[in-house]
Every structure is written in structure tokens, then in C-alpha cells.
C-alpha atoms as a PDB file:
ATOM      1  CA  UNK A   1      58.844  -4.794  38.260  1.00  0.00           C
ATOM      2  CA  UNK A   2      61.642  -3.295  36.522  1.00  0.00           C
ATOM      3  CA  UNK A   3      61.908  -6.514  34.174  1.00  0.00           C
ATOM      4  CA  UNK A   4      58.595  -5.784  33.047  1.00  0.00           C
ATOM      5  CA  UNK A   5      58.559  -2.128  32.194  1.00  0.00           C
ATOM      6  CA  UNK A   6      61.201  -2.580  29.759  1.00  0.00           C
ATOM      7  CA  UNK A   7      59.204  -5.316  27.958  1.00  0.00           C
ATOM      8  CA  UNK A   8      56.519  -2.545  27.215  1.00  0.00           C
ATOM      9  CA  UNK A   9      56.439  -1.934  23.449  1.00  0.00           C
ATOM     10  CA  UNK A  10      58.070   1.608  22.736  1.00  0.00           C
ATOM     11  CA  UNK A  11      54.839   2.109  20.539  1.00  0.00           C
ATOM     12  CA  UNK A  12      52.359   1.722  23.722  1.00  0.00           C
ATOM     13  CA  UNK A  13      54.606   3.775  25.741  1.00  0.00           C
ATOM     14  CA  UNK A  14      54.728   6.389  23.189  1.00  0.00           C
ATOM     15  CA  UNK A  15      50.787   6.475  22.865  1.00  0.00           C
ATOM     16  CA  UNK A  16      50.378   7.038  26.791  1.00  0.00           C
ATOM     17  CA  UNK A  17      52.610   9.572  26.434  1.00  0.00           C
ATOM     18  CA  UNK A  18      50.658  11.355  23.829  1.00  0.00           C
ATOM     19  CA  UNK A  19      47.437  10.860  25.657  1.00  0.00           C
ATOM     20  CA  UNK A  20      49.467  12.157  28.844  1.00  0.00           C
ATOM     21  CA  UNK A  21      50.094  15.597  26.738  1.00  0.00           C
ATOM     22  CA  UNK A  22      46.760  15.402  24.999  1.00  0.00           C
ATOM     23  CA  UNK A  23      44.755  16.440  27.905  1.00  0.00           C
ATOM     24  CA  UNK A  24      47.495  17.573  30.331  1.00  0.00           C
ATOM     25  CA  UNK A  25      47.245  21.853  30.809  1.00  0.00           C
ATOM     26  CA  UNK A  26      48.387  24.221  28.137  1.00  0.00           C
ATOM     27  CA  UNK A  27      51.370  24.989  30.985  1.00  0.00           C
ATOM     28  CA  UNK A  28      51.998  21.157  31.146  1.00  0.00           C
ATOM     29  CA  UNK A  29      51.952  20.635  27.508  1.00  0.00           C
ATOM     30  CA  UNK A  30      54.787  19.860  25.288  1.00  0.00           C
ATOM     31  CA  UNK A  31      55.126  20.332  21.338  1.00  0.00           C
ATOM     32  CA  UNK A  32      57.288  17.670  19.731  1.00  0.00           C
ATOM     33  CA  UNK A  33      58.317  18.879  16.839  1.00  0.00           C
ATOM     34  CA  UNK A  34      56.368  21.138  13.341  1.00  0.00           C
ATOM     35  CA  UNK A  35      52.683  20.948  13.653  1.00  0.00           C
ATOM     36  CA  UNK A  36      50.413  20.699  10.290  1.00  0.00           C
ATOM     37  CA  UNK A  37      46.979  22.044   9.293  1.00  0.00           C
ATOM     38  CA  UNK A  38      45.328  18.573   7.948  1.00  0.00           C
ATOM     39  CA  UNK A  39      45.029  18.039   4.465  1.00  0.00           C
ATOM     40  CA  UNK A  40      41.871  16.772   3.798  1.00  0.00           C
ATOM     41  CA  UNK A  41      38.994  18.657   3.769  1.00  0.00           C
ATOM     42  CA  UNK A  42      35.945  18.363   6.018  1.00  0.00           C
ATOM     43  CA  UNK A  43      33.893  15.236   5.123  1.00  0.00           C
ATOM     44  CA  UNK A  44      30.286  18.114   5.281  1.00  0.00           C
ATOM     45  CA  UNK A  45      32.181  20.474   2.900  1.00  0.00           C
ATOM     46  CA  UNK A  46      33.238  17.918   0.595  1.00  0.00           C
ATOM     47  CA  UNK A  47      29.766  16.541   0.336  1.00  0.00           C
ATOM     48  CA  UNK A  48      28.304  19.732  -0.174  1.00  0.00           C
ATOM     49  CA  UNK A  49      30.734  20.614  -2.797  1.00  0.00           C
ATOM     50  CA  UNK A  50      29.744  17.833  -4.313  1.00  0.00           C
ATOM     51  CA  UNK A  51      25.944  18.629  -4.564  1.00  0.00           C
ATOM     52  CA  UNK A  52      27.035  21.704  -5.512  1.00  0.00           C
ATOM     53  CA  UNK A  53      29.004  20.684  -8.646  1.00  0.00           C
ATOM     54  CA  UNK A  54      26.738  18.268  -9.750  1.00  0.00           C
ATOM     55  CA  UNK A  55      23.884  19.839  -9.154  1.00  0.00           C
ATOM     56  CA  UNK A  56      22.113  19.467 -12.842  1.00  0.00           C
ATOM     57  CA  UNK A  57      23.555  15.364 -12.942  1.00  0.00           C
ATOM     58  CA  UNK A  58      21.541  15.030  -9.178  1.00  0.00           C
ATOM     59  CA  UNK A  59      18.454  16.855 -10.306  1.00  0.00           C
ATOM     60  CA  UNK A  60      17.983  14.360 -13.407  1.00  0.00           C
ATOM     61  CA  UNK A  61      18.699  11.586 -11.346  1.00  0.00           C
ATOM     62  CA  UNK A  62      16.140  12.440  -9.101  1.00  0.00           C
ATOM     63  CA  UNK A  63      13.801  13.207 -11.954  1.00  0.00           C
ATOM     64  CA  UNK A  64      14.252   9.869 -14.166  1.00  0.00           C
ATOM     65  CA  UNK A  65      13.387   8.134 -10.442  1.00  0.00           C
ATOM     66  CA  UNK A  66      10.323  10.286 -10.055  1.00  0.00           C
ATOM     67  CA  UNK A  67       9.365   9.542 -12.810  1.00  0.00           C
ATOM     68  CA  UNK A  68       9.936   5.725 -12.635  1.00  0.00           C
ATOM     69  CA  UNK A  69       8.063   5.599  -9.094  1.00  0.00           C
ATOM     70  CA  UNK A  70       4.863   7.518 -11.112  1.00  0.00           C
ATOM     71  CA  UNK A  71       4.612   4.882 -13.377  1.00  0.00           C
ATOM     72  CA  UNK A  72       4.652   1.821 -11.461  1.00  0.00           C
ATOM     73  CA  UNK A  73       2.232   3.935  -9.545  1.00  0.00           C
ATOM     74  CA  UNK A  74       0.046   4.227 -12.318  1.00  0.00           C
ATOM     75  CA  UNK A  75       0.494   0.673 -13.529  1.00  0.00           C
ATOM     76  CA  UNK A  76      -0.335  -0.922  -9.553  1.00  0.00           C
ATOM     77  CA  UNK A  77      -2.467  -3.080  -9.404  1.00  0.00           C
ATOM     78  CA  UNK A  78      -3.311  -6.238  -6.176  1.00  0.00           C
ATOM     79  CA  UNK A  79      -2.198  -9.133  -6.243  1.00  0.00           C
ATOM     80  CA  UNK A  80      -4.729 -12.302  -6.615  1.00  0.00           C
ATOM     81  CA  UNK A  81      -7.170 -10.636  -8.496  1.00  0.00           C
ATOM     82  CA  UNK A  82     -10.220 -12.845  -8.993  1.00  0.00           C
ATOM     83  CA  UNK A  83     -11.036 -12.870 -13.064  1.00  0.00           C
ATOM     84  CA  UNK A  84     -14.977 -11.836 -13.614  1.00  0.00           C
ATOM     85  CA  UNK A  85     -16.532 -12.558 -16.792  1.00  0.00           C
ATOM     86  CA  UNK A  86     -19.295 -10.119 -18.854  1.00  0.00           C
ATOM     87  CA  UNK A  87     -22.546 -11.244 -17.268  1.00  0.00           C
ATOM     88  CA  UNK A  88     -24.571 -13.060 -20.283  1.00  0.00           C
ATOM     89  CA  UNK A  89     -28.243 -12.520 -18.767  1.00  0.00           C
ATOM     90  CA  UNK A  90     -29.579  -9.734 -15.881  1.00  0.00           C
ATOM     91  CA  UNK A  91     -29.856 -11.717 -12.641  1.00  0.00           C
ATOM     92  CA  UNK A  92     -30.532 -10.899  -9.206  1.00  0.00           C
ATOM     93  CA  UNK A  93     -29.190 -12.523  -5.866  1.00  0.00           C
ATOM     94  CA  UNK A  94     -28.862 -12.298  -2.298  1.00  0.00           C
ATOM     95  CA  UNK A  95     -25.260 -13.972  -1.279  1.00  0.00           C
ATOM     96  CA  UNK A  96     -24.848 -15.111   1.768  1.00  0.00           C
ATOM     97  CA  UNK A  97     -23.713 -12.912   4.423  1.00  0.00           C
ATOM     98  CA  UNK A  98     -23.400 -15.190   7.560  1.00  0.00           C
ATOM     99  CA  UNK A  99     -20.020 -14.843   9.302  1.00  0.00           C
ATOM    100  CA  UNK A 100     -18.501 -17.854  11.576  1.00  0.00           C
ATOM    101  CA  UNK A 101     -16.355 -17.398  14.085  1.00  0.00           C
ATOM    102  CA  UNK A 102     -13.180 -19.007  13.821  1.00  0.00           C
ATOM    103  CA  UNK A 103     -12.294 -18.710  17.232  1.00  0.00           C
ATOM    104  CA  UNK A 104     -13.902 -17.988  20.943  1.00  0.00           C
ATOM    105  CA  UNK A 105     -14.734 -14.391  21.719  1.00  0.00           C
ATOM    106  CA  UNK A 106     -14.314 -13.531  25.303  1.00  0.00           C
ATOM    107  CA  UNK A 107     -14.782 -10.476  27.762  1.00  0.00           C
ATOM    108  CA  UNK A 108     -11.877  -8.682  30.131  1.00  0.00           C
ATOM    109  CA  UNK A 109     -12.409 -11.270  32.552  1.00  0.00           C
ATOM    110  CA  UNK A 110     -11.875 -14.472  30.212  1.00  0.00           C
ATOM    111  CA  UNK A 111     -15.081 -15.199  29.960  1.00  0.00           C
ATOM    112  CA  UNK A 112     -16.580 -16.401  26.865  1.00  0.00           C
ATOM    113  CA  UNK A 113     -19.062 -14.347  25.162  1.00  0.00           C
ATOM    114  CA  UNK A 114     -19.315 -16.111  21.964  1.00  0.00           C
ATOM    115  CA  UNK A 115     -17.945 -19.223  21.366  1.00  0.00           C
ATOM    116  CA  UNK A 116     -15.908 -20.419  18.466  1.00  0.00           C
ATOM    117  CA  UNK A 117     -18.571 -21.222  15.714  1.00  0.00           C
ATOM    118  CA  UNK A 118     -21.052 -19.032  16.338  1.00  0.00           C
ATOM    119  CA  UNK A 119     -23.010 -17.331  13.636  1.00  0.00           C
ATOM    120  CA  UNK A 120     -24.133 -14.487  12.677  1.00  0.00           C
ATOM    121  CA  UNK A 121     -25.260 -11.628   9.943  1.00  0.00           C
ATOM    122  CA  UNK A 122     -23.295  -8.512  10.557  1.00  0.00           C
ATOM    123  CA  UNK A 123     -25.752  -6.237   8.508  1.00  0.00           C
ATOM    124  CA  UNK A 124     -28.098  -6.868  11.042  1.00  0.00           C
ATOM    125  CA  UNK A 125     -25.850  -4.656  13.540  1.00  0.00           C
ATOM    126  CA  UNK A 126     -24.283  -2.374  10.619  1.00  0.00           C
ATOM    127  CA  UNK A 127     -25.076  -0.936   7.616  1.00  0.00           C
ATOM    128  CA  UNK A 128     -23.067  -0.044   3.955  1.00  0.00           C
ATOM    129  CA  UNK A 129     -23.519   3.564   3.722  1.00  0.00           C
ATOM    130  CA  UNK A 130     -22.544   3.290   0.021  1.00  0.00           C
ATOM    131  CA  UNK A 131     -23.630   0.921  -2.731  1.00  0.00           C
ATOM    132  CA  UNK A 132     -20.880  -0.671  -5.263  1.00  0.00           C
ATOM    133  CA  UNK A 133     -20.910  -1.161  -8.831  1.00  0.00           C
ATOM    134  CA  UNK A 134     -18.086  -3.766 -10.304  1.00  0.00           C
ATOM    135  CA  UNK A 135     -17.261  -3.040 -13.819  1.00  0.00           C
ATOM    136  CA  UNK A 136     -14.270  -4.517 -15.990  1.00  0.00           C
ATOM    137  CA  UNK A 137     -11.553  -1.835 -16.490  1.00  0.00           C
ATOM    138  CA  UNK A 138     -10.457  -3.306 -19.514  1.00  0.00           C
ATOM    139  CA  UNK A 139     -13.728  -3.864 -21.050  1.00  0.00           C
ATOM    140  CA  UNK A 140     -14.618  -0.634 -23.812  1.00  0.00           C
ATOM    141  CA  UNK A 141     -18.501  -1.465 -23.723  1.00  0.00           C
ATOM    142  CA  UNK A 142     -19.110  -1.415 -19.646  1.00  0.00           C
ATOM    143  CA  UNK A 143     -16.903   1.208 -19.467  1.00  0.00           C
ATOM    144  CA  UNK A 144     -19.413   3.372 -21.735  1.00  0.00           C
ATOM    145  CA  UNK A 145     -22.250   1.560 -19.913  1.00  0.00           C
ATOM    146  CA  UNK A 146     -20.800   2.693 -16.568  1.00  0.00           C
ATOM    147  CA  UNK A 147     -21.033   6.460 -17.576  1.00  0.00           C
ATOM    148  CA  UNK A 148     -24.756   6.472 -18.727  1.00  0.00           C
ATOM    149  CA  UNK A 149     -25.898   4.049 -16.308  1.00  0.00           C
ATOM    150  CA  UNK A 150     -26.883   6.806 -13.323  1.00  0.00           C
ATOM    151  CA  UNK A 151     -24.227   5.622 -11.295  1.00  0.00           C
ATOM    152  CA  UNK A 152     -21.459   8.017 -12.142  1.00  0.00           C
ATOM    153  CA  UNK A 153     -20.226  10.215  -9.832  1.00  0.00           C
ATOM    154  CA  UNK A 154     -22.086  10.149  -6.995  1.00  0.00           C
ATOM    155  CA  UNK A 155     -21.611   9.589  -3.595  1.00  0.00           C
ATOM    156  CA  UNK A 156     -24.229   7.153  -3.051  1.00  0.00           C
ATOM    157  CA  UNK A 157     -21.977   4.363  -5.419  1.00  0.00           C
ATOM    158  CA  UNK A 158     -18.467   3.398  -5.868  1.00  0.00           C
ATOM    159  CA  UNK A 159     -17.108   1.526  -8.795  1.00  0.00           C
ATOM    160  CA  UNK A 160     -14.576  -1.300  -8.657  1.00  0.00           C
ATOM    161  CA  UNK A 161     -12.168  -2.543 -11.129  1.00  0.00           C
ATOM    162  CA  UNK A 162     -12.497  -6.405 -11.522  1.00  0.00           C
ATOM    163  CA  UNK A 163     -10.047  -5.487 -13.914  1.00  0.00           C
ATOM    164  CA  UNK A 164      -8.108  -3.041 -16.280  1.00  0.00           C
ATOM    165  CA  UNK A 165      -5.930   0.480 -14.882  1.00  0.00           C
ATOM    166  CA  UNK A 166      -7.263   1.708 -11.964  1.00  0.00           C
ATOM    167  CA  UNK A 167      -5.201   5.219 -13.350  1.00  0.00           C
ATOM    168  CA  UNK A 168      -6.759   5.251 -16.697  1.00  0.00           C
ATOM    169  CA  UNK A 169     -10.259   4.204 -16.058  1.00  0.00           C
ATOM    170  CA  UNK A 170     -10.087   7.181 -13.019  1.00  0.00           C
ATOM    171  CA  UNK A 171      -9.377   9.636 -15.888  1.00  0.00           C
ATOM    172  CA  UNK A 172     -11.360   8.557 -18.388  1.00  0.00           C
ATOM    173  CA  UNK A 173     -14.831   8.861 -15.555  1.00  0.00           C
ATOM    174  CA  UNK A 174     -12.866  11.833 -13.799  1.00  0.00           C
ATOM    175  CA  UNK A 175     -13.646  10.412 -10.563  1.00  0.00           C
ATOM    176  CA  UNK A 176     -11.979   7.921  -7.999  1.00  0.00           C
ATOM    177  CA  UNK A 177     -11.973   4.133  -8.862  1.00  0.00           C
ATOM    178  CA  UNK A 178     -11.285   1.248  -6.653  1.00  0.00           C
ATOM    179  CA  UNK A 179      -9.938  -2.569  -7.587  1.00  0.00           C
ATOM    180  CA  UNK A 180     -12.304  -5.522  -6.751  1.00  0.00           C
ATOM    181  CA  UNK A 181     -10.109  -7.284  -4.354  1.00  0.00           C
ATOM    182  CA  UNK A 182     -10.429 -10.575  -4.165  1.00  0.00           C
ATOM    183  CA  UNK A 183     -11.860 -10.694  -0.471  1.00  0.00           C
ATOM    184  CA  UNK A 184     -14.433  -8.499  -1.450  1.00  0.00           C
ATOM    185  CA  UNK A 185     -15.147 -11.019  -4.928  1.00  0.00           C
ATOM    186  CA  UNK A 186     -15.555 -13.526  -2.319  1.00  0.00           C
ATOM    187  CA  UNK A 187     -17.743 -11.884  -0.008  1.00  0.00           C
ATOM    188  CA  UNK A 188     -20.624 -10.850  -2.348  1.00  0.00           C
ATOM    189  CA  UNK A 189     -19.820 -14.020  -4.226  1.00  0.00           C
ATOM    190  CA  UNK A 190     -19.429 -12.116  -7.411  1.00  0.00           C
ATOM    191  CA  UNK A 191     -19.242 -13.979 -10.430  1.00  0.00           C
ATOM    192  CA  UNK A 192     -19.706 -11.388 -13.630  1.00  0.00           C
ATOM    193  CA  UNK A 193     -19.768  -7.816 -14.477  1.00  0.00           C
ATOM    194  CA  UNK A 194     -21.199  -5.303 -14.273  1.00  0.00           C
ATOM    195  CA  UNK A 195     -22.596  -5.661 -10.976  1.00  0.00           C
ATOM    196  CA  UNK A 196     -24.272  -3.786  -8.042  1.00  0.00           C
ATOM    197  CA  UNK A 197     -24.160  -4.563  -5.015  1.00  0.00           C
ATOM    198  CA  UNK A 198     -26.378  -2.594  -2.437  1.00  0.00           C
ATOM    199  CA  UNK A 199     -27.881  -3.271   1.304  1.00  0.00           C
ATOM    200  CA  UNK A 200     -31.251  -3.958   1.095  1.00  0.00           C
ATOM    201  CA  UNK A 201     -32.407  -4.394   5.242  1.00  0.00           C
ATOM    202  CA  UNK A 202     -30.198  -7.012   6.701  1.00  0.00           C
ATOM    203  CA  UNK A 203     -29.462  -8.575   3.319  1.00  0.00           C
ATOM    204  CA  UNK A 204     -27.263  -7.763   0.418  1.00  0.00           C
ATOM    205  CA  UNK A 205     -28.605  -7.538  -3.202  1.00  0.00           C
ATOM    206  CA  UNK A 206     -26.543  -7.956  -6.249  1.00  0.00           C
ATOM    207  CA  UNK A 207     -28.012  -7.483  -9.586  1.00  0.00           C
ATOM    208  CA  UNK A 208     -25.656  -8.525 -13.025  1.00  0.00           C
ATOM    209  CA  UNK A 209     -26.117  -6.610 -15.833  1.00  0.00           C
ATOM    210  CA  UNK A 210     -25.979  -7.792 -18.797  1.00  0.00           C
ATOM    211  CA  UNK A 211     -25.503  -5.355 -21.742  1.00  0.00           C
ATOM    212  CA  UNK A 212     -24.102  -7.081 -24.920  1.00  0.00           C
ATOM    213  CA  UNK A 213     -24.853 -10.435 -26.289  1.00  0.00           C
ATOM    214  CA  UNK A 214     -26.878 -11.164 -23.713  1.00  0.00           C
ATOM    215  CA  UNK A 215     -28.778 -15.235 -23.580  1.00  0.00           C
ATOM    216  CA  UNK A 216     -32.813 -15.018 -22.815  1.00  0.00           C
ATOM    217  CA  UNK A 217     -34.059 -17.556 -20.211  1.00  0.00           C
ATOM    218  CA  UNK A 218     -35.026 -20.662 -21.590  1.00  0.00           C
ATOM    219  CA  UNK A 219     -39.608 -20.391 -20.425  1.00  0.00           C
ATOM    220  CA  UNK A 220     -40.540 -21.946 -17.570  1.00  0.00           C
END
């Protein structure tokens, strides 16, 4: 036993000895030689002193990143946008609204209410309390045609983007603007702009616009 005490490493044995006086009582304790104040200053003081110091450096910092985060706000726009072009004649259509399931829909129990491939047309259960009008962004002439056309600001329509800056087109109307996205293109099977796209019944209506250089039906 003896044997192995001495092969304890005078470091370890001087480290239980300091933990021994660390938390032994103040009559117990023992002061081994001059004791120091430490050196380096608290890390919270030195951080604030810091802020403190470089307060004006911080504040542009913080500005120039506002500033960048505004812009690439102002310049968002979706990803996969679907590409509309000007419609060349007025049309009218009703797209298909019929919705398959892709799977089997079943109650608490597990027991299948619809099965997988079942259709049906949802605005027969629901209906759009708002119609839509899709306009190019980026397009001068429907962006004039969008402010005398009726629809403007009014709750009863919302405009879409297809394309151009949502931020820019917003101020130029002075009222809220939406993109197309392209699940919404797909839904209403849009194919040019402007269009509108209201609920008529259980069907939807969609009516292009054409407004410059627009082609005349051949007779019938």
C-alpha cells in the first residue's frame, strides 16, 4: 500500500490537496503563500466595453445589413415561376377543376371513406370569396390597363404577378400584389395575361384579355 502512494504524481497529490483546502472551513483553511486579484477583466464588462467603444462602427454595421436584407426583400421573388405570354385575342374558359386523390382517405377507425382515385370538384363544397386578376409585372401597357380596368383596389379582386417586382408594381397601384405561383398557373391552367379568374357556381371562369395587337378570329 505504501509502494503505491509514493508512485502518486506530486502534481495529483498537490491538486487533492487544494481541493481539500478549497472547500474545507475558513478555521480549517490554509493560505500558501501572496494571494492576487486576477488580471483579466470580466468577460460581460469587456464585451460591454466593447459595444461601448464602438458604438458608431456597430450601428453602421447593423445599418449596411438592414439595408442589404431590405433589398433582397424588395427584389424576392418564387422560384419556378411559370412564363405567361400577352394574350393575342379575348377568350373565355372553364379549366378543369376535378381533383384525384392520390391516396385512400380513411376515418378514426381505418376505415376507408374515399378510396385512392376518387374524384371530385371542390367548388362544389367551397367557394373563392375573392376573384383574381393575373397581370405581367413587367409589362408597361397591362400595368396601365390594370388601373383603369375596375379592378383596382377592391376587395372583391386580387392581382397576381406572372411576372415583374412584386415591390414596385405594389407602389406604383398603392395596394398589395401577389406572384402567380406556379401551382396556382397550373390550377386555372393559365396560359396569357391579363386574366381573371372568378367562381362562377361550381365552375371557374377565366376570361384573357387582350389589349394590344390583338388577332380577330378567323369567321366561322
Amino acid at each position: 500500500m505504501i509502494k503505491k502512494i509514493l508512485h502518486v504524481p506530486v502534481a495529483a497529490m498537490l491538486l487533492i490537496a487544494s481541493f481539500e483546502m478549497a472547500f474545507a472551513n475558513d478555521e480549517h483553511s490554509v493560505s500558501v503563500g501572496q494571494t492576487y486579484e486576477f488580471g483579466e477583466a470580466d468577460m460581460l464588462d469587456a464585451i460591454n466595453d466593447h459595444l461601448v467603444n464602438n458604438k458608431d462602427k456597430i450601428a453602421q454595421k447593423v445599418n449596411i445589413e438592414q439595408e442589404k436584407m431590405k433589398e433582397k426583400a424588395k427584389n424576392f421573388k418564387p422560384d419556378g415561376m411559370l412564363t405567361l405570354s400577352p394574350a393575342d385575342r379575348n377568350n373565355t374558359f372553364s379549366p378543369d377543376m376535378t381533383y384525384t386523390l392520390d391516396q385512400d382517405i380513411a376515418d378514426a377507425e381505418g376505415r376507408v371513406i374515399y378510396p385512392q382515385g376518387f374524384s371530385f370538384n371542390p367548388l362544389k363544397y367551397q367557394k373563392l370569396s375573392y376573384g383574381m386578376v393575373v397581370i405581367d409585372g413587367s409589362n408597361k401597357d397591362e400595368v396601365e390597363w390594370f388601373k383603369k380596368s375596375g379592378y383596382a383596389n377592391t376587395i372583391a379582386y386580387r392581382v397576381l404577378l406572372s411576372d415583374g417586382n412584386y415591390y414596385d408594381v405594389s407602389k406604383e397601384l398603392n395596394q398589395q400584389v401577389y406572384y402567380c405561383l406556379p401551382q396556382i398557373t397550373k390550377r386555372f391552367q393559365l396560359n396569357h395575361t391579363p386574366s381573371i379568374v372568378t367562381q362562377k357556381g361550381d365552375a371557374m371562369e377565366v376570361k384573357e384579355i387582350c389589349i394590344k395587337n390583338c388577332k380577330e378570329d378567323a369567321p366561322k
